[in-house]
C-alpha atoms as a PDB file:
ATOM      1  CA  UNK A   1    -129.368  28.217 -58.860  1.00  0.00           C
ATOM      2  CA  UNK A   2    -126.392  28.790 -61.254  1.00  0.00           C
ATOM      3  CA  UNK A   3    -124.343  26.156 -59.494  1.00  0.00           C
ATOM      4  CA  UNK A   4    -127.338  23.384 -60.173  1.00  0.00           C
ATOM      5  CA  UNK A   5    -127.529  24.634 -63.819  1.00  0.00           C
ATOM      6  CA  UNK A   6    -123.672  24.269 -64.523  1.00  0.00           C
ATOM      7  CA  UNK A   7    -123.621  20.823 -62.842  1.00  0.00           C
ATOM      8  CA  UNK A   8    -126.699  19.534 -65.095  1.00  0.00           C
ATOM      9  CA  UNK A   9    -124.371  20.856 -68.035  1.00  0.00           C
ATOM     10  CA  UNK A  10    -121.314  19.162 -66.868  1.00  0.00           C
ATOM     11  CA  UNK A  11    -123.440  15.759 -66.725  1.00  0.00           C
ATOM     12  CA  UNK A  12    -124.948  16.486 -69.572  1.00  0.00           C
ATOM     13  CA  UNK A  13    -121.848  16.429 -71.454  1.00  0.00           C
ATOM     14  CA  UNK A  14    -120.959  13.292 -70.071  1.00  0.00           C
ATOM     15  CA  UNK A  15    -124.144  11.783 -71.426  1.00  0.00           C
ATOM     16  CA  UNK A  16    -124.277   9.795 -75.167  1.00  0.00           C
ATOM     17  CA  UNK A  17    -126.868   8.125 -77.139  1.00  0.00           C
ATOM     18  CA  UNK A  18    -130.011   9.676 -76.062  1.00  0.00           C
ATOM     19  CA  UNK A  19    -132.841  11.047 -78.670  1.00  0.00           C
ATOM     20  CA  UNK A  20    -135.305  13.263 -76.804  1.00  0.00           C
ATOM     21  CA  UNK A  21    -135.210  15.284 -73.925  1.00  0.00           C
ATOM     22  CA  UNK A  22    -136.891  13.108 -71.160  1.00  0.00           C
ATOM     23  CA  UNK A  23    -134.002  10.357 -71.963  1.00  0.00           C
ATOM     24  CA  UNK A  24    -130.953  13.380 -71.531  1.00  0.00           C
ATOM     25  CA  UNK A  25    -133.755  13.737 -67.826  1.00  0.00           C
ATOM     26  CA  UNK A  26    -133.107   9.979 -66.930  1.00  0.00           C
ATOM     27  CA  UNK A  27    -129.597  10.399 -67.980  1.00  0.00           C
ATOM     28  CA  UNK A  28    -128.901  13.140 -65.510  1.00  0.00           C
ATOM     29  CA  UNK A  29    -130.982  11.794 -62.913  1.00  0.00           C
ATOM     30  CA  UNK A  30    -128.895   8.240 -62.744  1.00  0.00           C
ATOM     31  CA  UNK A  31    -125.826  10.617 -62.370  1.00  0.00           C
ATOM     32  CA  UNK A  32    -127.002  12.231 -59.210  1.00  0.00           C
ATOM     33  CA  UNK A  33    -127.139  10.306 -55.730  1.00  0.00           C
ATOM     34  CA  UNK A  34    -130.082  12.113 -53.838  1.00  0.00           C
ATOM     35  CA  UNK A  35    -130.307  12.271 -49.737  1.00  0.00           C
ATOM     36  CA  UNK A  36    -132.784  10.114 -48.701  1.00  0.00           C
ATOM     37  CA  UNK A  37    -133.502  12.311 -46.112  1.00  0.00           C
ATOM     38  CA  UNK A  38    -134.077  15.734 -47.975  1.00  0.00           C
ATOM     39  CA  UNK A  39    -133.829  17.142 -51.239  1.00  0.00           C
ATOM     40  CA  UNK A  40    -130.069  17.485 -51.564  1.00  0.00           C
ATOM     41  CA  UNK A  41    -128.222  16.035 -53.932  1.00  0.00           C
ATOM     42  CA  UNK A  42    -124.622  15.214 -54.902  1.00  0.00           C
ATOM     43  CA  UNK A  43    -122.403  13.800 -57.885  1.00  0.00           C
ATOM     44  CA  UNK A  44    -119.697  12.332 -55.500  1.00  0.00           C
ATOM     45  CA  UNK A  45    -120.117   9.324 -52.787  1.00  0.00           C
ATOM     46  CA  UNK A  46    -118.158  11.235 -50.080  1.00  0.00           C
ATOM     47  CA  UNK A  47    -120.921  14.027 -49.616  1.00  0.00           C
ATOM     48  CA  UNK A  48    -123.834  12.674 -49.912  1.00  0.00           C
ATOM     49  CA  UNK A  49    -122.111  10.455 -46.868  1.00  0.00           C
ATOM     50  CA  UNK A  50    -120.794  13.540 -45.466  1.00  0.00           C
ATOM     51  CA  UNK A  51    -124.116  15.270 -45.557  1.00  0.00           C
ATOM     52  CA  UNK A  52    -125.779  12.469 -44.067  1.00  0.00           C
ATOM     53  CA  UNK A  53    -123.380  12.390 -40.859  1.00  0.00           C
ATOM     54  CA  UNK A  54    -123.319  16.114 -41.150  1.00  0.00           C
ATOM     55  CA  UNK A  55    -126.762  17.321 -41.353  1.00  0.00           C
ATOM     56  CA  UNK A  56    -128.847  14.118 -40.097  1.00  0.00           C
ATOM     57  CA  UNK A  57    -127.256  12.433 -37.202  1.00  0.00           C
ATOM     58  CA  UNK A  58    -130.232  12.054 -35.880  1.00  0.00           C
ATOM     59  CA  UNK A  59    -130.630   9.209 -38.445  1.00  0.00           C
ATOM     60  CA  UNK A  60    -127.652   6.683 -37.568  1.00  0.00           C
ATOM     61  CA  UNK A  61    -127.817   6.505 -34.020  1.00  0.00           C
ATOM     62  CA  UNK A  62    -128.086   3.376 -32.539  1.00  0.00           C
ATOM     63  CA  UNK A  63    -130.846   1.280 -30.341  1.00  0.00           C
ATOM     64  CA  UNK A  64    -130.345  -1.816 -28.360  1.00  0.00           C
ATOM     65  CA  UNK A  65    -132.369  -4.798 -29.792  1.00  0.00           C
ATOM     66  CA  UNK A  66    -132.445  -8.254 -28.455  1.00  0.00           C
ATOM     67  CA  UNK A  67    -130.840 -10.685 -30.753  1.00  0.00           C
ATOM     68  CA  UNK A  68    -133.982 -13.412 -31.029  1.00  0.00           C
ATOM     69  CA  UNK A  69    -133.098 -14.450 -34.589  1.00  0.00           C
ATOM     70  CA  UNK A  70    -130.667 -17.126 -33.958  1.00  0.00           C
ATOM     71  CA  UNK A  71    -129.885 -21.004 -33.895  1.00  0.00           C
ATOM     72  CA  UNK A  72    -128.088 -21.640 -30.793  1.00  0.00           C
ATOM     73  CA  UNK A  73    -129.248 -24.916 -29.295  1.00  0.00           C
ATOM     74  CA  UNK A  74    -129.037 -25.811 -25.092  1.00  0.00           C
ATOM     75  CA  UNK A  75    -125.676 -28.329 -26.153  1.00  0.00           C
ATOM     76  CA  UNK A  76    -123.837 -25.626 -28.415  1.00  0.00           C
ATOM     77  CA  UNK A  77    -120.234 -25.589 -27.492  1.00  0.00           C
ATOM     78  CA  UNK A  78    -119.300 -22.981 -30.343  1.00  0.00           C
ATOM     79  CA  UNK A  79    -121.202 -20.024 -32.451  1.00  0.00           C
ATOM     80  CA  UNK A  80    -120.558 -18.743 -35.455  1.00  0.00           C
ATOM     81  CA  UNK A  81    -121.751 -14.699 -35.254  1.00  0.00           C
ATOM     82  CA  UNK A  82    -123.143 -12.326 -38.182  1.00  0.00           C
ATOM     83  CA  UNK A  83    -120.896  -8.651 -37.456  1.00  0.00           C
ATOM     84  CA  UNK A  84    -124.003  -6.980 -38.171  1.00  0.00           C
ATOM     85  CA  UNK A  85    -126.908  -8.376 -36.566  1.00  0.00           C
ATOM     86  CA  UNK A  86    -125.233 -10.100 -34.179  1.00  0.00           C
ATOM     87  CA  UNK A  87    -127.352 -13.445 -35.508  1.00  0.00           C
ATOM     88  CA  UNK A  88    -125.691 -16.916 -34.800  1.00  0.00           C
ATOM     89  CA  UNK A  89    -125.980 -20.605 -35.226  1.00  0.00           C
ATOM     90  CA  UNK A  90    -123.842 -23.198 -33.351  1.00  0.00           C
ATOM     91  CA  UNK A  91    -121.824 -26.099 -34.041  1.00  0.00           C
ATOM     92  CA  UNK A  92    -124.842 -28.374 -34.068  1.00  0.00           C
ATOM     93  CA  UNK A  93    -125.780 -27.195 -37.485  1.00  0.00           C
ATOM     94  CA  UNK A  94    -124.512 -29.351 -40.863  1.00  0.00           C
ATOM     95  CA  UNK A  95    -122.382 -27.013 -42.277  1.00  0.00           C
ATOM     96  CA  UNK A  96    -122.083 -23.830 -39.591  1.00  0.00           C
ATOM     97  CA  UNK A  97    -119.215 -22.056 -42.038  1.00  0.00           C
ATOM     98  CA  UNK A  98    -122.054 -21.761 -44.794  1.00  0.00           C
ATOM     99  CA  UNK A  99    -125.044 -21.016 -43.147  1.00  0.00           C
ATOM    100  CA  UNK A 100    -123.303 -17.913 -41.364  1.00  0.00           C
ATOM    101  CA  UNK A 101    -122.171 -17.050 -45.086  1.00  0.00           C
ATOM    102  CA  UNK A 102    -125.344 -17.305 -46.378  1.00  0.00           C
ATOM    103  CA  UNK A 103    -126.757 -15.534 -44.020  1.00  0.00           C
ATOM    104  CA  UNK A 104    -124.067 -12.642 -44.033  1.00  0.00           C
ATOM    105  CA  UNK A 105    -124.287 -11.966 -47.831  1.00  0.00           C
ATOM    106  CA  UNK A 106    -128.343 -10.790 -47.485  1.00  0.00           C
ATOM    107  CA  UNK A 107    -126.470  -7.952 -45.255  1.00  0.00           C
ATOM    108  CA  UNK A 108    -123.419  -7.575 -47.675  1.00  0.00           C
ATOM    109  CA  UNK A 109    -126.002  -7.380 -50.482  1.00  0.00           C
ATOM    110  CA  UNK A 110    -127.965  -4.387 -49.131  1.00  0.00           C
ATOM    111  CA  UNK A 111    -124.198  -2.337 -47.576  1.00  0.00           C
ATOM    112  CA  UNK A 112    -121.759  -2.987 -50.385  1.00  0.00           C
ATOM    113  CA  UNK A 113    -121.784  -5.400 -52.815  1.00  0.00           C
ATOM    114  CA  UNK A 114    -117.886  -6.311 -53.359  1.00  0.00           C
ATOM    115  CA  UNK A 115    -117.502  -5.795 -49.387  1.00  0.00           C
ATOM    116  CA  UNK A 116    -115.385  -8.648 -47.642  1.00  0.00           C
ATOM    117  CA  UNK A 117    -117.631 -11.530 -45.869  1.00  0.00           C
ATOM    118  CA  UNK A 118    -116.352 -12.083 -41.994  1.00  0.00           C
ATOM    119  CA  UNK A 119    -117.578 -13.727 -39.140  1.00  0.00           C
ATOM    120  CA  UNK A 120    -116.509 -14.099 -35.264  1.00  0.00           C
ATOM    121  CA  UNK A 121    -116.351 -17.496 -34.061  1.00  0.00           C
ATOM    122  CA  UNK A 122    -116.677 -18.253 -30.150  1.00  0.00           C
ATOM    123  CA  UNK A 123    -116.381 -20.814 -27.633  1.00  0.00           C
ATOM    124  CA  UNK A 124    -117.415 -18.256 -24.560  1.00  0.00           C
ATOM    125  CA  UNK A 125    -119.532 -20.327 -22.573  1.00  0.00           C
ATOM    126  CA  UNK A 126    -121.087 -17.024 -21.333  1.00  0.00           C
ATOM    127  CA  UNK A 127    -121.778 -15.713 -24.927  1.00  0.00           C
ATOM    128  CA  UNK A 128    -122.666 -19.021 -25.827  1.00  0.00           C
ATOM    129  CA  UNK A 129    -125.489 -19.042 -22.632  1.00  0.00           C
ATOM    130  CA  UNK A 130    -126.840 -15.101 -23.359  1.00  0.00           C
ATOM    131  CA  UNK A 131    -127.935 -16.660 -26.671  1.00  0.00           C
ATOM    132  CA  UNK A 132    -129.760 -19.904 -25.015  1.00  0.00           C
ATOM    133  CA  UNK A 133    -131.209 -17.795 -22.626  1.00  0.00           C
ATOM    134  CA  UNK A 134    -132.716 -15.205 -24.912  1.00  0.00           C
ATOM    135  CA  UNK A 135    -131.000 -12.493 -22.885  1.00  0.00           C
ATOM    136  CA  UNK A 136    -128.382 -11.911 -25.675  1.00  0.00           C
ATOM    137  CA  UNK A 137    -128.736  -8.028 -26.567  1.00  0.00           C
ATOM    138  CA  UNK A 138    -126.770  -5.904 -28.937  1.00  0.00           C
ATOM    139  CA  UNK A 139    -126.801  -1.589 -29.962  1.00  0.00           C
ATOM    140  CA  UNK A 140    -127.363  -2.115 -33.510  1.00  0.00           C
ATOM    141  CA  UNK A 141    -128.194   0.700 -36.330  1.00  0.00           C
ATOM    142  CA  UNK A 142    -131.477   0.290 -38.330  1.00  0.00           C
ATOM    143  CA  UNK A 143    -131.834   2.142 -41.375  1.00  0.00           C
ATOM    144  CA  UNK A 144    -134.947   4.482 -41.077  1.00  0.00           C
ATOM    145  CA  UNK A 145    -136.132   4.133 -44.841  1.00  0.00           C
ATOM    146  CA  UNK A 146    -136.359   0.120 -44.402  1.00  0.00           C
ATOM    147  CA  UNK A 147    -136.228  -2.889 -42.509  1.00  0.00           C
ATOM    148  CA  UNK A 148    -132.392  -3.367 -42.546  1.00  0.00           C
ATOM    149  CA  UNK A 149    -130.412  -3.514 -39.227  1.00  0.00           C
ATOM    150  CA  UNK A 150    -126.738  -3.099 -39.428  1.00  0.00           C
ATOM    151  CA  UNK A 151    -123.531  -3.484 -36.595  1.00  0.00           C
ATOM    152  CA  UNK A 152    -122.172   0.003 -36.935  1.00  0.00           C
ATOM    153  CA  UNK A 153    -122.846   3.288 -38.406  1.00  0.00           C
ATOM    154  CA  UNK A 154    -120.312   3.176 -41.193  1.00  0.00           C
ATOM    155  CA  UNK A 155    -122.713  -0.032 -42.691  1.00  0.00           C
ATOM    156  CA  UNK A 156    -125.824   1.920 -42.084  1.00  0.00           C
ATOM    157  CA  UNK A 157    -123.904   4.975 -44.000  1.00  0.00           C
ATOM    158  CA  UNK A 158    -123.046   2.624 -47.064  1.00  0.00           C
ATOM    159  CA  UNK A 159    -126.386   0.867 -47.089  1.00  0.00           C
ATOM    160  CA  UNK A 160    -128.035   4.021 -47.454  1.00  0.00           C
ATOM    161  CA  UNK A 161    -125.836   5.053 -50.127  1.00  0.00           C
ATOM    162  CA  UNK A 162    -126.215   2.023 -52.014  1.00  0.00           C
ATOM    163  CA  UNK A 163    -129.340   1.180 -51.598  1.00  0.00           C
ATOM    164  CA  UNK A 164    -131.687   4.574 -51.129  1.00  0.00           C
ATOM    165  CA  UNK A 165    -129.664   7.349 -53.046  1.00  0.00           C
ATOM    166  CA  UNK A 166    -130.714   6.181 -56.647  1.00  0.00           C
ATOM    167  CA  UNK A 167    -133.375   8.457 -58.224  1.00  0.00           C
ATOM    168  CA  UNK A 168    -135.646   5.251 -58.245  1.00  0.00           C
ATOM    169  CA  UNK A 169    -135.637   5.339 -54.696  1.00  0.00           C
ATOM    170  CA  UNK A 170    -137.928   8.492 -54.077  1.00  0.00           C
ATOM    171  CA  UNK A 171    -139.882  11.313 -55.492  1.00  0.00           C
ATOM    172  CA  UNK A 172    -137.674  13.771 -57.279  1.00  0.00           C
ATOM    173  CA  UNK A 173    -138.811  17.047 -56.119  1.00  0.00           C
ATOM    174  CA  UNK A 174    -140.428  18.793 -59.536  1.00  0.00           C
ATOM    175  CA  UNK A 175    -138.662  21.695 -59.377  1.00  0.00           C
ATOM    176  CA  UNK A 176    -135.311  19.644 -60.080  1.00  0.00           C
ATOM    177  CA  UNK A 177    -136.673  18.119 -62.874  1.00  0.00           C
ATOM    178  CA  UNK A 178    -138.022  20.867 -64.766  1.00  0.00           C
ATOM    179  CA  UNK A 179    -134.174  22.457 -64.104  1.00  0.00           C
ATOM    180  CA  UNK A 180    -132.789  19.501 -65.779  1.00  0.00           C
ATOM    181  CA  UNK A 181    -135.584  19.430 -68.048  1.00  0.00           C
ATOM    182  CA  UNK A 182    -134.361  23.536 -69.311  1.00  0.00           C
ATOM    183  CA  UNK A 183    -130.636  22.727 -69.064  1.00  0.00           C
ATOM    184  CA  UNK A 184    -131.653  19.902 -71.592  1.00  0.00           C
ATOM    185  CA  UNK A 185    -133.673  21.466 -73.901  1.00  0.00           C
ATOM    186  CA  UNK A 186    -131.115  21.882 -76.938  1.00  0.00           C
ATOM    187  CA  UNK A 187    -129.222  18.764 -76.068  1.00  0.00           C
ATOM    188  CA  UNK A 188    -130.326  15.482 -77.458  1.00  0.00           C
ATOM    189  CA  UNK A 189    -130.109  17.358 -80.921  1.00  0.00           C
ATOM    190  CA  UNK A 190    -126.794  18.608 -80.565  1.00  0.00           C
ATOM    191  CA  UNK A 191    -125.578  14.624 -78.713  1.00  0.00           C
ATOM    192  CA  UNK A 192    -127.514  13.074 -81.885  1.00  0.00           C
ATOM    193  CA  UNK A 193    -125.102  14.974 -84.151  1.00  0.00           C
ATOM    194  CA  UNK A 194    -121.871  13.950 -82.288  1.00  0.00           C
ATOM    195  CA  UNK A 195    -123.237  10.077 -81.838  1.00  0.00           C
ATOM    196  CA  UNK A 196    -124.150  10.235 -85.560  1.00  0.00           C
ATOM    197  CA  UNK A 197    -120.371  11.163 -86.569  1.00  0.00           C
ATOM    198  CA  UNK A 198    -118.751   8.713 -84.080  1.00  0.00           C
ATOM    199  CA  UNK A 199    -120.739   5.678 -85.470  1.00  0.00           C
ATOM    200  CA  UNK A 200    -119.785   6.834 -89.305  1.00  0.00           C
ATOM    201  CA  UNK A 201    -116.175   5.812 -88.133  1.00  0.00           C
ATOM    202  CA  UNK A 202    -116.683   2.784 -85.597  1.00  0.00           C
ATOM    203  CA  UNK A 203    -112.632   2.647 -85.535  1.00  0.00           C
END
């Protein structure tokens, strides 16, 4: 219990320009990167990651999924292939480069943000004919909180980091709250003061 109290002081302290005590709340709560699995929760990327692989494993295992999203036509000679779905369209299209691109920044969007767009390009016959055939299968990871399907675990890991560790992204278990809530009580008073002085000399 002490170590949850001194680390809602610590981000506390690190918080300016709120006016009540539910704002210094939100404040803390954008700070913290909660386990979308369980109630844990962590200031730092690397544990909630290492948590995840740590204490649900369970969780970014893989399945193996036909690929049936794809535009590979019967005269295809070459595919352009999404890394993490394993999606493709062919030669035949009117600009193959940027429909894989477009395609591959929905995934980026959901893993990482700034992460580096890349594709595989192939002229496999045998590749080329799984696809045509419908017989073209992949192990791919789908995140268990959504829809999202991802190449490797390491995606999965980020997605879920970026995209379901936020406090908007589940219920905040009361009791953690109402900590943050006592840690808080004095503060916005004591922040006003300091944000008051600060402003009085804008140089």
């Amino acid at each position: 219990m002490q170590e949850k109290i001194n680390l809602f002081t610590k981000l506390l302290d690190s918080v300016h320009c709120v006016g009540t005590v539910d704002e210094a709340v939100s404040a803390v709560l954008k700070k913290l990167l909660f386990c979308p699995f369980c109630d844990e929760y962590f200031i730092e990327s690397a544990s909630l990651l290492d948590h995840i692989k740590k204490d649900h494993p369970d969780r970014l295992s893989s399945k193996t999924i036909k690929v049936e999203m794809h535009e590979v036509e019967d005269d295809a000679e070459t595919v352009y292939i999404c890394p993490h779905c394993r999606f493709a369209v062919d030669n035949n299209s009117s600009s193959p480069t940027s429909a894989i691109i477009n395609h591959i920044e929905n995934h980026t969007g959901s893993i990482d943000p700034t992460a580096r767009i890349s594709f595989q390009i192939s002229r496999d016959k045998e590749l080329i004919q799984t696809y045509i055939n419908g017989k073209m299968e992949i192990d791919l990871f789908c995140c268990s909180v959504c829809t999202d399907i991802f190449g490797d675990a390491e995606s999965l890991l980020r997605h879920l980091y970026y995209k379901h560790s936020d406090a908007d992204s589940k219920n905040i278990p009361y009791e953690t709250i109402n900590l943050i809530r006592d840690c808080a009580k004095d503060f916005p008073t004591q922040k006003k003061a300091k944000v008051k002085y600060k402003l009085k000399y804008p140089f």
